[in-house]
N, C-alpha and C. Protein backbone atom coordinates (compact mmCIF):
# COMPACT_ATOMS: atom_id res chain seq x y z
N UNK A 1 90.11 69.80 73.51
CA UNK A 1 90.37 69.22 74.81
C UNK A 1 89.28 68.21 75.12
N UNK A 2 89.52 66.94 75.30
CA UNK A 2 88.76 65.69 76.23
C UNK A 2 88.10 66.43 77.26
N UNK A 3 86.77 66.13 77.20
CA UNK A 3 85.90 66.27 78.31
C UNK A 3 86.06 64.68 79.48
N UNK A 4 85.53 65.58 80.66
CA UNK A 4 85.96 64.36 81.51
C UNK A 4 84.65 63.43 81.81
N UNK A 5 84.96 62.37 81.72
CA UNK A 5 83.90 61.46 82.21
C UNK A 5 83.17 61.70 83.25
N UNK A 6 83.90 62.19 84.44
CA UNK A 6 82.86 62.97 85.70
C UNK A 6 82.57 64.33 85.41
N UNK A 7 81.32 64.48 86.64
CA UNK A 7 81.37 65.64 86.73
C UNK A 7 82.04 66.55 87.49
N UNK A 8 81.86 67.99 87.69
CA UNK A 8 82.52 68.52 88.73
C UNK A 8 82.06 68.12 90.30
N UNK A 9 80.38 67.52 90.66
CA UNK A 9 80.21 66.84 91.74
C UNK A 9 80.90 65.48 92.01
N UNK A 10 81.01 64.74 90.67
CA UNK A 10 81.81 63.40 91.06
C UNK A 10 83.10 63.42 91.72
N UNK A 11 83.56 64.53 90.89
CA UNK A 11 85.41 65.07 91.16
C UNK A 11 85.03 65.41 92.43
N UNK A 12 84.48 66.62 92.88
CA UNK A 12 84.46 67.00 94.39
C UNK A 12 84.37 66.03 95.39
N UNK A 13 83.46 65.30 94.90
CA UNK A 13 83.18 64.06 96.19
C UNK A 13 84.57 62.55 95.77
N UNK A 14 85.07 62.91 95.01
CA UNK A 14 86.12 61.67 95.26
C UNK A 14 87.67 62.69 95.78
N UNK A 15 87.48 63.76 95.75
CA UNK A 15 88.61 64.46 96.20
C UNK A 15 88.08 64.19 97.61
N UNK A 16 87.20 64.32 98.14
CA UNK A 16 86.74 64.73 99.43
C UNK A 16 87.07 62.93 100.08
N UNK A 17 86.78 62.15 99.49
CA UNK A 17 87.41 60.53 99.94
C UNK A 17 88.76 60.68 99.85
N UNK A 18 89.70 61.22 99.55
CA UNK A 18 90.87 61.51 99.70
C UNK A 18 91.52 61.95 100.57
N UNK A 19 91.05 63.13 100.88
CA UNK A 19 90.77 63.93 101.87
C UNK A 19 90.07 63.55 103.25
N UNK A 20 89.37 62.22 103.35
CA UNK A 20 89.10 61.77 104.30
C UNK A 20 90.32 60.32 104.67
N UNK A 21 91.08 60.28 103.79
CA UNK A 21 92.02 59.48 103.75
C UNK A 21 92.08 57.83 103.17
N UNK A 22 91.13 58.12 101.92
CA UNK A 22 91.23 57.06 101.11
C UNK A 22 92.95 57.62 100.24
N UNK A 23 93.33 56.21 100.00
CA UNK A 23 94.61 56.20 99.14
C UNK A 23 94.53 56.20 97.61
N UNK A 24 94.91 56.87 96.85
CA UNK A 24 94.96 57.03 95.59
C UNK A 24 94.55 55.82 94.53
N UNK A 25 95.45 55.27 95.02
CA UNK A 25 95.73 53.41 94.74
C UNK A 25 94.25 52.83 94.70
N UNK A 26 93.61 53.28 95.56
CA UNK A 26 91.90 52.38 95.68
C UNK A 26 91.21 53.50 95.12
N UNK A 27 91.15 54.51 95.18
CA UNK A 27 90.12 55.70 94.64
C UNK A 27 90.42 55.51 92.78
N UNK A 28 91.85 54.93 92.20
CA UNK A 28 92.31 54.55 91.21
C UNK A 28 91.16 53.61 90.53
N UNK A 29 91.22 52.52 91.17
CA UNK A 29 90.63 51.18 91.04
C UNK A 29 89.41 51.41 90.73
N UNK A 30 88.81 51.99 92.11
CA UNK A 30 87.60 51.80 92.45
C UNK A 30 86.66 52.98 91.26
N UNK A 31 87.30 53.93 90.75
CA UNK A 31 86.74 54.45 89.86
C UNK A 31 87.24 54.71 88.20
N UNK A 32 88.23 54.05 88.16
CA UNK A 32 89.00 53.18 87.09
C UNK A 32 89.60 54.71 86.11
N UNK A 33 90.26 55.46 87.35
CA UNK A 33 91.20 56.74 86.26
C UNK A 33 92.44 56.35 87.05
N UNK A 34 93.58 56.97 86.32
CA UNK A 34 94.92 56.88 86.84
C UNK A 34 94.92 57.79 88.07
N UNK A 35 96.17 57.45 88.77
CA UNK A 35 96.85 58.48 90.00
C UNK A 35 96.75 59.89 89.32
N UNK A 36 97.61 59.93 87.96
CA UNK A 36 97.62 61.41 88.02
C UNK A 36 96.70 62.35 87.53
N UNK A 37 95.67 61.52 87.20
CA UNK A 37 93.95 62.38 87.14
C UNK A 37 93.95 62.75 88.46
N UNK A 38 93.74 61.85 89.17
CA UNK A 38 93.39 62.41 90.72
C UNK A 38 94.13 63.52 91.21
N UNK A 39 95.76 63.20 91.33
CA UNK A 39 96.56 64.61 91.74
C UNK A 39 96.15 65.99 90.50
N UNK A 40 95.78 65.84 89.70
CA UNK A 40 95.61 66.81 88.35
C UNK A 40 94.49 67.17 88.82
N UNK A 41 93.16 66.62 89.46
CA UNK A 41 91.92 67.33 89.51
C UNK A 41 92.29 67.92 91.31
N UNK A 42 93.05 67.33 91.93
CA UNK A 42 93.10 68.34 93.45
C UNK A 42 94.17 69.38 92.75
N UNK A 43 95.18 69.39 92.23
CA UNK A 43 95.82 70.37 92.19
C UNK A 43 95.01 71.56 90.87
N UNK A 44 93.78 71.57 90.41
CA UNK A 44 93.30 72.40 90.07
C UNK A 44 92.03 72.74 91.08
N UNK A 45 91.89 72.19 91.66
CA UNK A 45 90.91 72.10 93.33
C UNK A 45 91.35 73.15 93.62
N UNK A 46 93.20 73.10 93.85
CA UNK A 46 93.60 73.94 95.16
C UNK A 46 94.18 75.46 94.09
N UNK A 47 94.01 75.49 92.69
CA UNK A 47 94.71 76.30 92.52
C UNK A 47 93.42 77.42 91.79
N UNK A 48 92.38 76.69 92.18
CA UNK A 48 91.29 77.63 92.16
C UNK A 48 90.90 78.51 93.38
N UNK A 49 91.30 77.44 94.54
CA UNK A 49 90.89 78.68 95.40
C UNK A 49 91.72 79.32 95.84
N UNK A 50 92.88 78.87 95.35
CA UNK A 50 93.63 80.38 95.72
C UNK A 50 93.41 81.28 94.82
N UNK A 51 92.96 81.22 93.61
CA UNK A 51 92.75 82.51 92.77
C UNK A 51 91.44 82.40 93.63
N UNK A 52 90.57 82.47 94.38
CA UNK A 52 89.31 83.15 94.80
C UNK A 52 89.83 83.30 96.40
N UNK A 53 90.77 83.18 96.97
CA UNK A 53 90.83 83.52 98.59
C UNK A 53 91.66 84.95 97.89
N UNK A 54 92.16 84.95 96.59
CA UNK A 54 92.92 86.31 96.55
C UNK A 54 92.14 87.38 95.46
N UNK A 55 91.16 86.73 95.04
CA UNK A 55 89.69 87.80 94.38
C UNK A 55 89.07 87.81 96.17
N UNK A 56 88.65 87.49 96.98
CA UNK A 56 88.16 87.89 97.82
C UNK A 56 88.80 88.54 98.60
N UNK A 57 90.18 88.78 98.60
CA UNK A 57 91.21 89.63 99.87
C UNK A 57 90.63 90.81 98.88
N UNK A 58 91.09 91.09 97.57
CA UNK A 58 91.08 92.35 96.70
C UNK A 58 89.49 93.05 96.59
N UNK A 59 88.28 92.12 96.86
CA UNK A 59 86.91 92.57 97.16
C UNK A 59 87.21 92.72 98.47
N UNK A 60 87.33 92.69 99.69
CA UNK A 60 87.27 93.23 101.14
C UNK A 60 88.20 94.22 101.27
N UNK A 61 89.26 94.74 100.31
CA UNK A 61 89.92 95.71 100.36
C UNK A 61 88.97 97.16 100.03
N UNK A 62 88.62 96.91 98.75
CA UNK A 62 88.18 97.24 97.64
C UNK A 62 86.58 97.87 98.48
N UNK A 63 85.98 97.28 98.97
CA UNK A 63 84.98 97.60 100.33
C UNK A 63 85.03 98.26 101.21
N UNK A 64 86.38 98.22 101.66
CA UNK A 64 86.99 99.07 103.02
C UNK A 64 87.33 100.48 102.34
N UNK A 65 88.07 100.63 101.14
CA UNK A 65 88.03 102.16 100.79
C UNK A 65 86.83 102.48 100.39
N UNK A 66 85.68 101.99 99.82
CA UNK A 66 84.62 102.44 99.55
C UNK A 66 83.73 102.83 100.85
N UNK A 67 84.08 101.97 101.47
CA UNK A 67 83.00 102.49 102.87
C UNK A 67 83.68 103.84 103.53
N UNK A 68 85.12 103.87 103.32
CA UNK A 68 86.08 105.09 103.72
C UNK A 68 85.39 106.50 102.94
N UNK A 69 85.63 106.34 101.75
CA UNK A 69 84.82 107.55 100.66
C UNK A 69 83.36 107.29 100.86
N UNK A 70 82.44 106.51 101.20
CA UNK A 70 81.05 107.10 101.62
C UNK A 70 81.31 107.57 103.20
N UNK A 71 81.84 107.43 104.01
CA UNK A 71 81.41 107.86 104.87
C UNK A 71 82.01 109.41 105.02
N UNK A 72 83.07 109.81 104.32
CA UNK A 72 84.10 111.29 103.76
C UNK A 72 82.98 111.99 103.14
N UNK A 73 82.15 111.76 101.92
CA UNK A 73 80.80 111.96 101.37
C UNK A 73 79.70 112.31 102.86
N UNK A 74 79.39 111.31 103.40
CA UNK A 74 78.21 111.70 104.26
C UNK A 74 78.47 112.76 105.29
N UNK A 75 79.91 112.88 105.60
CA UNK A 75 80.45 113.78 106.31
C UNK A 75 80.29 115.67 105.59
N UNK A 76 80.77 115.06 104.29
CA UNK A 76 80.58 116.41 102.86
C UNK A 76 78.96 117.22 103.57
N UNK A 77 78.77 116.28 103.36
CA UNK A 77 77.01 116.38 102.90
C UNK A 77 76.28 117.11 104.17
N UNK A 78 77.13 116.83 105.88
CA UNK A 78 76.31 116.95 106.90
C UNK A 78 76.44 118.45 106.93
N UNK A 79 78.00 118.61 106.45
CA UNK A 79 78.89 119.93 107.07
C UNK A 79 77.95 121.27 105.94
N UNK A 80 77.74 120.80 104.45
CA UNK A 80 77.10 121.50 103.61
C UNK A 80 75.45 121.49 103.85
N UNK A 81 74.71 120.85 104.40
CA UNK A 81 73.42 120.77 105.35
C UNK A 81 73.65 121.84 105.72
N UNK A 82 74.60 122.04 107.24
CA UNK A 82 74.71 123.09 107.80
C UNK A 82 74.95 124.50 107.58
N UNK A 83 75.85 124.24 106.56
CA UNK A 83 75.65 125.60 105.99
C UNK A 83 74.80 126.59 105.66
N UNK A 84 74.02 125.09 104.38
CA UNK A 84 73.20 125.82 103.72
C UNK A 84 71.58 126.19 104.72
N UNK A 85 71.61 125.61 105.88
CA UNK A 85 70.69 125.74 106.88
C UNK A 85 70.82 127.26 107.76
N UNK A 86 72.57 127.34 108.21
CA UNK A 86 72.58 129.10 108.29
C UNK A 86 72.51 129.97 107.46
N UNK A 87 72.85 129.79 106.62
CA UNK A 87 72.32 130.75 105.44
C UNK A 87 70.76 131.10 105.35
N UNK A 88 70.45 130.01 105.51
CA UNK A 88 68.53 130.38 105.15
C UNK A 88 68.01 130.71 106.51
N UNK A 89 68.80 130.65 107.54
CA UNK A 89 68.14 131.22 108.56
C UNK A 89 68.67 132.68 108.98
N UNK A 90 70.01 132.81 108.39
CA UNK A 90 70.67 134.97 108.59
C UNK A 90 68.88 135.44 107.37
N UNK A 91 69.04 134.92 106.31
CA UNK A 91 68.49 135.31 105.48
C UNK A 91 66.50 135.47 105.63
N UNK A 92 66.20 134.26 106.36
CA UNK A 92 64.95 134.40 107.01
C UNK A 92 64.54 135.09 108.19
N UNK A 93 65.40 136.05 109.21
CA UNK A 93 65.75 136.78 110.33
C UNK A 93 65.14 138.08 109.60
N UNK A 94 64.28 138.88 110.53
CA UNK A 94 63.95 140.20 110.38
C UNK A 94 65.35 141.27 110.38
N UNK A 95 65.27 142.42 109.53
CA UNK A 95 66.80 142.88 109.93
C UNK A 95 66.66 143.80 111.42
N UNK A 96 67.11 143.79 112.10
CA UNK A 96 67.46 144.30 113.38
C UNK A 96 67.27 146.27 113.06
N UNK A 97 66.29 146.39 114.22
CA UNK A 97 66.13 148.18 114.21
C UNK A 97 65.71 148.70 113.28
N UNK A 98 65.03 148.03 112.05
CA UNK A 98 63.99 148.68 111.54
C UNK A 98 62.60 148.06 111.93
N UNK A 99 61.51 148.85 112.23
CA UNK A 99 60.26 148.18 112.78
C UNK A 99 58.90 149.69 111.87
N UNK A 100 58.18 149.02 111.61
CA UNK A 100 56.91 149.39 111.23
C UNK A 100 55.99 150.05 112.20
């Protein structure tokens, strides 16, 4: 595969003159590639971030059950605290009605 004469900053910033509403036709000229380089480098522009607006929906999902199961865990953990806290205190208690 042909490497491209720009870089990925050149590409960004002549998409972004596009996007500010320069016409194809002069962004053509003025940097001497065809029309359908230009539509070819926005339509891999736009079809990147939709693969990353939909890796980032699946990471904020992916976050929300994890914060669900730690906080089910810290809940585990308070209720077994307690337990194991009455236990050591029936067990640290003098027994009742015998005395020295």
């Amino acid at each position: 595969m042909r490497r491209s004469k720009f870089t990925d900053e050149q590409i960004a910033s002549i998409l972004d003159e596009y996007r500010k509403g320069a016409r194809i036709a002069q962004l053509s000229q003025k940097y001497n590639v065809s029309g359908a380089t230009i539509y070819s480098w926005k339509n891999k522009i736009q079809a990147r971030s939709s693969r990353s607006e939909q890796n980032l929906m699946q990471l904020e999902e992916e976050n929300r059950r994890l914060k669900a199961r730690l906080i089910d865990a810290l809940i585990d953990n308070e209720v077994l605290r307690d337990i194991l806290c009455k236990k050591r205190s029936e067990h640290s208690d003098p027994p009742i009605g015998k005395s020295k």
